[in-house]
C-alpha atoms as a PDB file:
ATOM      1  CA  UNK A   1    -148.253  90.409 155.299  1.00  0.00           C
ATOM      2  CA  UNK A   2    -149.114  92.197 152.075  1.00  0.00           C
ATOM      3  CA  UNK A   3    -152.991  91.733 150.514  1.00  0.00           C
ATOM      4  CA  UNK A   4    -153.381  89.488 147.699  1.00  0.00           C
ATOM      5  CA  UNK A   5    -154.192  91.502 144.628  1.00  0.00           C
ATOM      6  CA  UNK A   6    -155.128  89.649 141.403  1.00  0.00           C
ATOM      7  CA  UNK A   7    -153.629  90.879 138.291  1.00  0.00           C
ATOM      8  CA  UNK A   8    -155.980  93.290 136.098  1.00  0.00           C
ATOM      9  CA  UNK A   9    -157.072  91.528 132.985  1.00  0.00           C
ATOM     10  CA  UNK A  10    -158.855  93.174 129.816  1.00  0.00           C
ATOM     11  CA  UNK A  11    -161.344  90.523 128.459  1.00  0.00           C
ATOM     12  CA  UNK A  12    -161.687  89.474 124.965  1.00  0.00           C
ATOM     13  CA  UNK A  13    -165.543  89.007 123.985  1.00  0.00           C
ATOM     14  CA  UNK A  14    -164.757  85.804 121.623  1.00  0.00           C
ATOM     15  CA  UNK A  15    -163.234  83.289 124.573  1.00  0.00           C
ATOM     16  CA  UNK A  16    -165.203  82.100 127.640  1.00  0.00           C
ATOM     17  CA  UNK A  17    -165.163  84.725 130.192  1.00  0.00           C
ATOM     18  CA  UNK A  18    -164.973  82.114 132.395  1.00  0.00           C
ATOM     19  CA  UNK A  19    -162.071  80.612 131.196  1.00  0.00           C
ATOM     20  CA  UNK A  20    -159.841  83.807 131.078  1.00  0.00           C
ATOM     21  CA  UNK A  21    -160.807  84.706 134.781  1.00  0.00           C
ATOM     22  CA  UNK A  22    -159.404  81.757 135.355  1.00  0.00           C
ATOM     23  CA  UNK A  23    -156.506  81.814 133.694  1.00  0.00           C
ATOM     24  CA  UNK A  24    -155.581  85.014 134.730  1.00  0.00           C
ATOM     25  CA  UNK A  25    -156.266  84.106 138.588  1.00  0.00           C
ATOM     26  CA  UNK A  26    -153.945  81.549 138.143  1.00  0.00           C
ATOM     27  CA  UNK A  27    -151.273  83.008 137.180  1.00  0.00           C
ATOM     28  CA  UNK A  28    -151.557  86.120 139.724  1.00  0.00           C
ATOM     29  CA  UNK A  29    -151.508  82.898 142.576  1.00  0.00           C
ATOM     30  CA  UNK A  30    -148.590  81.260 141.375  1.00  0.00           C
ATOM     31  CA  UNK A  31    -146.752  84.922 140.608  1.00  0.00           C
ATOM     32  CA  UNK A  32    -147.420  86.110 143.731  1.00  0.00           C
ATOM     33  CA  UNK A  33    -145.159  87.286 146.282  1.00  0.00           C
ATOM     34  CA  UNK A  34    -143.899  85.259 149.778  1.00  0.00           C
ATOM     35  CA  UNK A  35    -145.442  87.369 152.070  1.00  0.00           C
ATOM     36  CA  UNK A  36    -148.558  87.867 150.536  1.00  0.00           C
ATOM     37  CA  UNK A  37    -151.749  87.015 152.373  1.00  0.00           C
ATOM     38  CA  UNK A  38    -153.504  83.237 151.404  1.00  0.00           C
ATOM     39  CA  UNK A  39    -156.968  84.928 151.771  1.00  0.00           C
ATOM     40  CA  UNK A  40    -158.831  85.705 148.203  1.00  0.00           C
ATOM     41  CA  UNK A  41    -161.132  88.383 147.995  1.00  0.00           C
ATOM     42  CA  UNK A  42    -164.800  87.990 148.184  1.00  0.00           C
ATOM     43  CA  UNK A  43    -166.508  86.469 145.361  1.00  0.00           C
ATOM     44  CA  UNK A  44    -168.805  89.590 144.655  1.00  0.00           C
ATOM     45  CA  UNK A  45    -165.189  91.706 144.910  1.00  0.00           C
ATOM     46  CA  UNK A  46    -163.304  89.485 142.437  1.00  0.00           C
ATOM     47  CA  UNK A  47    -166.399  89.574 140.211  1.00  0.00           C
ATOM     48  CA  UNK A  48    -166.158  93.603 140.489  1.00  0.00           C
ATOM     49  CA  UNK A  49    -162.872  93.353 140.006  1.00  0.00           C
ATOM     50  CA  UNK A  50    -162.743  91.918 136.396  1.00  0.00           C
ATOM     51  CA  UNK A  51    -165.906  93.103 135.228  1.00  0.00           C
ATOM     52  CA  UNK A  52    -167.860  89.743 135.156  1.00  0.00           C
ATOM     53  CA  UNK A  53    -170.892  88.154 136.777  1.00  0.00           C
ATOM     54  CA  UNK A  54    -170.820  86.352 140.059  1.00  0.00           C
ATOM     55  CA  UNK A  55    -171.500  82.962 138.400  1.00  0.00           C
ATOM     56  CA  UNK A  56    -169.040  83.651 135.988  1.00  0.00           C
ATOM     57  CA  UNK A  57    -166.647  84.669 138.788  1.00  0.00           C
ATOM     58  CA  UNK A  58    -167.933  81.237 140.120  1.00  0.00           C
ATOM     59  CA  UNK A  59    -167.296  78.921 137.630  1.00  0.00           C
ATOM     60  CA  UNK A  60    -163.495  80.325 137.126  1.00  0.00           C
ATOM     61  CA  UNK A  61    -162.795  79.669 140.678  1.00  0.00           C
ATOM     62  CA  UNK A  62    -164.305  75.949 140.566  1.00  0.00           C
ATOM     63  CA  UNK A  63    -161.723  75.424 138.274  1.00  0.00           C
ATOM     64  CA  UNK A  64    -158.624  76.718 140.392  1.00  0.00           C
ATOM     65  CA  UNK A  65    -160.364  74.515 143.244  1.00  0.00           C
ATOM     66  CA  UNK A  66    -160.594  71.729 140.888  1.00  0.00           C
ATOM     67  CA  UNK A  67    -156.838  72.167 139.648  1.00  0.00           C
ATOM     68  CA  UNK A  68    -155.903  72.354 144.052  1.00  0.00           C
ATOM     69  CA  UNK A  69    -154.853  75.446 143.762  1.00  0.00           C
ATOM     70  CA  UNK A  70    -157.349  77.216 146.475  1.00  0.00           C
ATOM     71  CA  UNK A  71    -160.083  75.921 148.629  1.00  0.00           C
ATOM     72  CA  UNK A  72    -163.111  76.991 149.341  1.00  0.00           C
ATOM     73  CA  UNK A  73    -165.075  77.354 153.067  1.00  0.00           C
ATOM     74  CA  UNK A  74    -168.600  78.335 153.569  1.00  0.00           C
ATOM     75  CA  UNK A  75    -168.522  81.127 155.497  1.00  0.00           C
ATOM     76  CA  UNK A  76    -164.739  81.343 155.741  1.00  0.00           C
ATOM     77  CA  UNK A  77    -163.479  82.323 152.270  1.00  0.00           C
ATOM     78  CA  UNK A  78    -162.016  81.030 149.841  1.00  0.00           C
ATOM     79  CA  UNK A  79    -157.686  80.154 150.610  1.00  0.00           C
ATOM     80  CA  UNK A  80    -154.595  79.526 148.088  1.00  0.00           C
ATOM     81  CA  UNK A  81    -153.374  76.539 149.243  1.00  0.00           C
ATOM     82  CA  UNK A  82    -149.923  77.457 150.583  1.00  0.00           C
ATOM     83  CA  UNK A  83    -148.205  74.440 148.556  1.00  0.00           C
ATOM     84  CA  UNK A  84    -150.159  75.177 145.170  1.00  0.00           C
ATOM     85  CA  UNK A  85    -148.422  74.327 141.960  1.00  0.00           C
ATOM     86  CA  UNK A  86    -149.000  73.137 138.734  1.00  0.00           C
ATOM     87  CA  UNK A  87    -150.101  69.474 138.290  1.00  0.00           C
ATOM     88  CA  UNK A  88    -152.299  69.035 135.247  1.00  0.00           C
ATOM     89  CA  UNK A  89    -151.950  70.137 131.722  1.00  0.00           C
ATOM     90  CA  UNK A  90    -153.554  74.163 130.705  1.00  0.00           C
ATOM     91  CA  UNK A  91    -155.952  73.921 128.095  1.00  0.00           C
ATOM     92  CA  UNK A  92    -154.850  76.569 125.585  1.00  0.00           C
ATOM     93  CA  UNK A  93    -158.031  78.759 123.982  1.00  0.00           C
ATOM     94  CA  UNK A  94    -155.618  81.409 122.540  1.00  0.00           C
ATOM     95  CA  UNK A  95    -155.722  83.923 125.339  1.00  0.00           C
ATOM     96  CA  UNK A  96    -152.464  85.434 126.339  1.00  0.00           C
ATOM     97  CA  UNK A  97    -153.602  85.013 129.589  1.00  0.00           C
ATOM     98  CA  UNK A  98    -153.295  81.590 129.388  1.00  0.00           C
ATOM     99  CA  UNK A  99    -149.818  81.439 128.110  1.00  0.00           C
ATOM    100  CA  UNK A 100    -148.850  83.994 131.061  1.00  0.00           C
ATOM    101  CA  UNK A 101    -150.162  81.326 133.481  1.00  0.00           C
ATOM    102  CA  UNK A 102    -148.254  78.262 131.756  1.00  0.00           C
ATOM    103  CA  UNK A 103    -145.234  79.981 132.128  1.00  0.00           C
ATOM    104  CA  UNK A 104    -145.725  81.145 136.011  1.00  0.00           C
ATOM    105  CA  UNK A 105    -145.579  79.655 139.303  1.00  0.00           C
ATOM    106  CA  UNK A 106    -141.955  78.530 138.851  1.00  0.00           C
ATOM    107  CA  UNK A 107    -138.369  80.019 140.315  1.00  0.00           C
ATOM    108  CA  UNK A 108    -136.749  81.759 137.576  1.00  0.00           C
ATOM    109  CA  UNK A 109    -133.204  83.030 137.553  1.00  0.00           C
ATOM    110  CA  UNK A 110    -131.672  85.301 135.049  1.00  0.00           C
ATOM    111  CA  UNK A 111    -128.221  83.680 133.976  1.00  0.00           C
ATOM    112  CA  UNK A 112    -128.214  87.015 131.922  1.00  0.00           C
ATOM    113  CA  UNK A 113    -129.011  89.563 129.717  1.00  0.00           C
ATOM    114  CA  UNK A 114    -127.178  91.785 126.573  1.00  0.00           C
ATOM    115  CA  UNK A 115    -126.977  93.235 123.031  1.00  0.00           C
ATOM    116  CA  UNK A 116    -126.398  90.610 120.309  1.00  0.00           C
ATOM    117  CA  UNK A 117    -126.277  90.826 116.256  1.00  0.00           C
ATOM    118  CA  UNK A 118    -129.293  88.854 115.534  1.00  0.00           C
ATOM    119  CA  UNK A 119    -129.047  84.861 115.446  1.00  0.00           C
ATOM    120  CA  UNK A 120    -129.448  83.512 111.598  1.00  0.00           C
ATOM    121  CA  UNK A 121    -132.231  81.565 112.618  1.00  0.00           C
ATOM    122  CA  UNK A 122    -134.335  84.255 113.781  1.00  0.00           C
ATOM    123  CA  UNK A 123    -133.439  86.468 110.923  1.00  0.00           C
ATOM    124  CA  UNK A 124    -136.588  86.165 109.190  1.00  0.00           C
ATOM    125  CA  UNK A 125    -138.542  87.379 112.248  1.00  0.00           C
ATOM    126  CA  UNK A 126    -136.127  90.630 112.571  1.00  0.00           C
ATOM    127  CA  UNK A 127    -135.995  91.913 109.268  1.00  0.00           C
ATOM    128  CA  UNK A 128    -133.828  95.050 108.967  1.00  0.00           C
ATOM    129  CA  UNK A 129    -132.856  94.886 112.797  1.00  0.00           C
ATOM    130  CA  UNK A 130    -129.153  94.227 113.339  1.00  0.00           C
ATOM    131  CA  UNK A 131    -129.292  93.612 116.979  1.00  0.00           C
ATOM    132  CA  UNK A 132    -131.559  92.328 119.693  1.00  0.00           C
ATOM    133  CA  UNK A 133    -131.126  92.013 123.470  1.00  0.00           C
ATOM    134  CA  UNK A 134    -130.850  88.462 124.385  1.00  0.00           C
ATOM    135  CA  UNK A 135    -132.301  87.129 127.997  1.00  0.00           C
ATOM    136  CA  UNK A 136    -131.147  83.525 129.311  1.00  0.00           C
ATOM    137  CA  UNK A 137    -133.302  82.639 132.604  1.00  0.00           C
ATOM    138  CA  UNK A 138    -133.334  79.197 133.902  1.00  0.00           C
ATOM    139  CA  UNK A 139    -136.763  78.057 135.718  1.00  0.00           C
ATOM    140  CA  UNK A 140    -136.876  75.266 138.690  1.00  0.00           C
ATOM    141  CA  UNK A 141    -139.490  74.074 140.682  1.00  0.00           C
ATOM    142  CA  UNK A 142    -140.408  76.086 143.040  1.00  0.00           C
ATOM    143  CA  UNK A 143    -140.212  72.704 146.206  1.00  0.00           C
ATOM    144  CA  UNK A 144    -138.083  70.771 144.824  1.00  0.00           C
ATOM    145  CA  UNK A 145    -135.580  73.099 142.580  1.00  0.00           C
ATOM    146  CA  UNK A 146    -135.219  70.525 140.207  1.00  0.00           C
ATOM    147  CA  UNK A 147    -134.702  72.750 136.514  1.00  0.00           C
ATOM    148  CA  UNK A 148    -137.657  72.497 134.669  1.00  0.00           C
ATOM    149  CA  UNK A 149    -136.935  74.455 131.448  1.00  0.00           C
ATOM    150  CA  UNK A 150    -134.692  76.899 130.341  1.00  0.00           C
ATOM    151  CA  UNK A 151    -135.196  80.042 128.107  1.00  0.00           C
ATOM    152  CA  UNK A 152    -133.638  82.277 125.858  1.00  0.00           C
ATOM    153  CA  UNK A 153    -136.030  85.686 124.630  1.00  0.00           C
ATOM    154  CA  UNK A 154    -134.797  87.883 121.594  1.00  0.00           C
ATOM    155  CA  UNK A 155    -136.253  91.394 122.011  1.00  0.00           C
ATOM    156  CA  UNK A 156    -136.107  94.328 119.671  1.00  0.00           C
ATOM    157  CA  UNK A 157    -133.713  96.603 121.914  1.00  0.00           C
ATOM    158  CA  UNK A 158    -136.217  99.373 122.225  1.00  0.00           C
ATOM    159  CA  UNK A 159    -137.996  97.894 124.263  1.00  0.00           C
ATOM    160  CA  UNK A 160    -135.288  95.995 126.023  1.00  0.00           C
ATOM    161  CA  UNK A 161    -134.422  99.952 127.385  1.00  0.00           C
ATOM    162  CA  UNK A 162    -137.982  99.447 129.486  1.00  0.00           C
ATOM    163  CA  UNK A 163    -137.425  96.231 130.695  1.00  0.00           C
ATOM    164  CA  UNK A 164    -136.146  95.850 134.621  1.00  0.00           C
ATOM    165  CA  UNK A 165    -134.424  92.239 134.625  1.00  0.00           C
ATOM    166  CA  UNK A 166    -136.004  91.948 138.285  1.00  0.00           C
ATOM    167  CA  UNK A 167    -139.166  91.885 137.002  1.00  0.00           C
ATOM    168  CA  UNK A 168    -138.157  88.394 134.834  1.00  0.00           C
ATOM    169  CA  UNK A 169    -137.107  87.258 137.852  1.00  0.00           C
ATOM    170  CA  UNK A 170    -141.370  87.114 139.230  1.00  0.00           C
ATOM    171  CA  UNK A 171    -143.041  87.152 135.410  1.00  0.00           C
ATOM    172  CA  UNK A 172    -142.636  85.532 132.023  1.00  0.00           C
ATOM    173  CA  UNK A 173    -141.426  87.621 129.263  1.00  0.00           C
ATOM    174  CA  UNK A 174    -144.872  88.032 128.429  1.00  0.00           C
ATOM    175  CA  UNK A 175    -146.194  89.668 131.050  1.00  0.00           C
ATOM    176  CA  UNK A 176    -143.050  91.775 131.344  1.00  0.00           C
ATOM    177  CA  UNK A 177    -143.853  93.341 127.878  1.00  0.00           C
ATOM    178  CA  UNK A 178    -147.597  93.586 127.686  1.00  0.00           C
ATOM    179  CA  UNK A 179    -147.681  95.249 131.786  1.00  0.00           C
ATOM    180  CA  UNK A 180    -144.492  96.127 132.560  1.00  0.00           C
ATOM    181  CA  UNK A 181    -143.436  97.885 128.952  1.00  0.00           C
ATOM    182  CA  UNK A 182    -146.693  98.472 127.781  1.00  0.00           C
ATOM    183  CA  UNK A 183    -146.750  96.081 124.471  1.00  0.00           C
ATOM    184  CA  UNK A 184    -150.228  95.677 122.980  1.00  0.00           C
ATOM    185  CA  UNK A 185    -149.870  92.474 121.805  1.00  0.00           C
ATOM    186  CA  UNK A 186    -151.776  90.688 118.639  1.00  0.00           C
ATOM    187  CA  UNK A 187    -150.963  87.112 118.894  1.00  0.00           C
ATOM    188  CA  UNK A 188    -148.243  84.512 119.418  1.00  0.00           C
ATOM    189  CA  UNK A 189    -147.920  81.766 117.337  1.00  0.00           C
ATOM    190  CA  UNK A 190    -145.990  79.084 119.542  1.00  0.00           C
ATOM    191  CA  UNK A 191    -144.112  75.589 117.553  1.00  0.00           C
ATOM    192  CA  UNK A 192    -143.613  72.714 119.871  1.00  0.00           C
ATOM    193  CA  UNK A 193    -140.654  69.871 118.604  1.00  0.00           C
ATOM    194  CA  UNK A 194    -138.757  67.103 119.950  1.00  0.00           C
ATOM    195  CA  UNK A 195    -135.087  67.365 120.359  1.00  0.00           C
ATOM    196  CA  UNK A 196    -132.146  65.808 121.801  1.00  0.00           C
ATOM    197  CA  UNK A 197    -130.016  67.734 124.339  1.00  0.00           C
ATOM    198  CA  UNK A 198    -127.509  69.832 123.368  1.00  0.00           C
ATOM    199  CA  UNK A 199    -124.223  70.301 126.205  1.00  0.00           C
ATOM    200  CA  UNK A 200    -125.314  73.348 127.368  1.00  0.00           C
ATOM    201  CA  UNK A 201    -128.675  72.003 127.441  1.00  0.00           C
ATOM    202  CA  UNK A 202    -128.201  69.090 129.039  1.00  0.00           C
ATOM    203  CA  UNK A 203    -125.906  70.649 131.912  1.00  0.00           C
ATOM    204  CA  UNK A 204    -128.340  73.808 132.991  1.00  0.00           C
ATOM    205  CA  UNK A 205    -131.511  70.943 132.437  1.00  0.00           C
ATOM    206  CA  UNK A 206    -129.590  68.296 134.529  1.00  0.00           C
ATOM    207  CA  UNK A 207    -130.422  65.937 131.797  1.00  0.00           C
ATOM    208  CA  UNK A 208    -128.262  63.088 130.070  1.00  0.00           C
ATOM    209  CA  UNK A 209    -126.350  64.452 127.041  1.00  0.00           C
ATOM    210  CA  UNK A 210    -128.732  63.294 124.194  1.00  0.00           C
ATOM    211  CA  UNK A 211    -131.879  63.004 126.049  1.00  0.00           C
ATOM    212  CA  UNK A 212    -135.260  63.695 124.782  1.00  0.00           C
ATOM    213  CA  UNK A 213    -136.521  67.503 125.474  1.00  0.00           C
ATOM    214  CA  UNK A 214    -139.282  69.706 123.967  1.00  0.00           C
ATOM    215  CA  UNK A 215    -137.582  72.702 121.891  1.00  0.00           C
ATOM    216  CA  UNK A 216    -140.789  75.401 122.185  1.00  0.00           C
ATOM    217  CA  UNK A 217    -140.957  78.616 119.830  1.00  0.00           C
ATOM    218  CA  UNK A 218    -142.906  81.372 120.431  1.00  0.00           C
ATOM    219  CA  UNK A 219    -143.127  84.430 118.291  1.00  0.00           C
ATOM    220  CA  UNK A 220    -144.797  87.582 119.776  1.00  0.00           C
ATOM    221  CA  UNK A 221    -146.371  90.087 117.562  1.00  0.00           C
ATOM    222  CA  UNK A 222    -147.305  93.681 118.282  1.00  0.00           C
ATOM    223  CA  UNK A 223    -150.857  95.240 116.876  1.00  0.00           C
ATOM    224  CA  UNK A 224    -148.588  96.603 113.628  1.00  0.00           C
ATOM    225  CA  UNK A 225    -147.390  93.082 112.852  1.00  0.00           C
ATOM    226  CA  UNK A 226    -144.002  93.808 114.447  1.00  0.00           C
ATOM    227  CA  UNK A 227    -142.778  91.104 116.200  1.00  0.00           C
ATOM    228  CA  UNK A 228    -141.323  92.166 119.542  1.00  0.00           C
ATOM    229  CA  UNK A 229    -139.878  88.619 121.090  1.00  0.00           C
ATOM    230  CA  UNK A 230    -139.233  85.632 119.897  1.00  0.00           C
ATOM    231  CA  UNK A 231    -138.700  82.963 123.238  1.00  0.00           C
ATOM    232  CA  UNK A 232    -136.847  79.779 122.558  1.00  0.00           C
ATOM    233  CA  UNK A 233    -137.439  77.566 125.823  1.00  0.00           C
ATOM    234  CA  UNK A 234    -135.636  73.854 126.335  1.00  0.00           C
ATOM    235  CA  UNK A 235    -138.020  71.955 128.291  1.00  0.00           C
ATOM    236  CA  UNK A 236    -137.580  68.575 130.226  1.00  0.00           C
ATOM    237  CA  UNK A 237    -139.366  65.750 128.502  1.00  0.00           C
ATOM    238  CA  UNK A 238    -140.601  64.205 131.662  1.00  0.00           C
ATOM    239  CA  UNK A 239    -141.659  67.837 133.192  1.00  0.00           C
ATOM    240  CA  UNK A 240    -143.626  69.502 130.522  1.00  0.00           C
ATOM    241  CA  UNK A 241    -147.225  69.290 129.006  1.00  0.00           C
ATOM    242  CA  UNK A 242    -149.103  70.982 126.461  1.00  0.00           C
ATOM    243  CA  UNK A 243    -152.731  70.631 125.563  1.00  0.00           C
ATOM    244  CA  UNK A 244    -154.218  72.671 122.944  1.00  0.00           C
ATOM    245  CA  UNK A 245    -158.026  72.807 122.633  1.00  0.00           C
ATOM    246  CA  UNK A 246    -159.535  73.480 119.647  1.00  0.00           C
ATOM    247  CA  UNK A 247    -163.487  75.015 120.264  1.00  0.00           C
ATOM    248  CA  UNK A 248    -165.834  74.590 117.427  1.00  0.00           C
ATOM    249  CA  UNK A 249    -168.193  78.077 117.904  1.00  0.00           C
END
């Protein structure tokens, strides 16, 4: 069995430290691989580990054991709990972090990957680019394997030449181009709408033809502006949730 080893994370000064140890925790426990160990590191070495206090370090991990994803034993450790998944909503504070962890934890399998001219309706994003590398991967529930969501990525094919199409198989998209490929990424500016399902939709989703799902856009830029992605994922109606918080400091 293979150490647990929690994802590196470079901290932005303006969000709650707490919150984006948190986040990024998260999404290391529900990316992680079957064989590797339950046990967390110490407190004091998870603390070292991301640069923070130990009260910070603290706090983040109250909210995993809050959330059910690990538990905590005086004197024991602290344990991922071996059936941990998602069950509440993310509060969003605009760190990619956080949009790493909504998208992990779930089985993803790439129905495929290639070189297409750019689709009109993502012409505006690609100005000047006549093809991208298109990615379909379909995402399931890890118990259950019910589909959750399913996900189509537009990337600029320079960076598609970097990108191993195992690696979508474990991490989202984002995580694929900001570790993996070596993005530095500014923002992502995601659109949430209701839609009805399309065929195709409704067959990889499982769904009725015509039944309610949440159409989510999100646009990736680089530090120059550039954007690098654009993801158009078909969620579920009845397996999705999105809460954005808005802080006031």
């Amino acid at each position: 069995m293979t150490a647990f080893a929690p994802d590196s994370l470079v901290l932005n000064r303006k969000l709650p430290l707490w919150y984006q140890v948190s986040q990024s925790l998260r999404a290391s426990i529900l990316g992680r691989t079957p064989d590797a160990s339950l046990r967390l590191p110490t407190e004091e070495q998870l603390a070292a580990h991301y640069g923070v206090s130990v009260l910070t370090m603290r706090q983040a991990l109250k909210e995993l054991e809050e959330e059910g994803l690990i538990s905590r034993h005086r004197r024991r450790g602290t344990f991922i709990e071996p059936g941990a998944r998602r069950s509440t909503p993310r509060r969003l504070l605009g760190s990619i972090d956080a949009i790493v962890a909504q998208q992990s934890g779930e089985r993803t399998t790439v129905l495929g990957h290639g070189s297409e001219p750019v689709p009109g309706e993502l012409a505006e994003f690609f100005p000047g680019v006549p093809e991208v590398v298109a990615y379909r991967r379909l995402r399931s529930d890890g118990e259950s394997g019910e589909p959750t969501n399913w996900a189509e990525n537009a990337v600029l094919p320079e960076l598609a030449a970097t990108i191993d199409p195992a690696d979508l198989e474990r991490w989202p998209m984002t995580k694929v181009l900001r570790d993996a490929v070596g993005v530095r990424i500014s923002r992502i500016t995601d659109t949430v709408e209701a839609r009805l399902a399309d065929p195709e939709t409704a067959g990889l989703l499982q769904v009725p033809l015509l039944s309610p799902i949440l159409h989510y856009t999100g646009v990736t830029y680089d530090e120059d502006g550039r954007v690098v992605d654009v993801a158009r994922i078909r969620y579920r109606g009845d397996r999705f949730s999105f809460t954005v918080t808005v802080e006031a400091h």
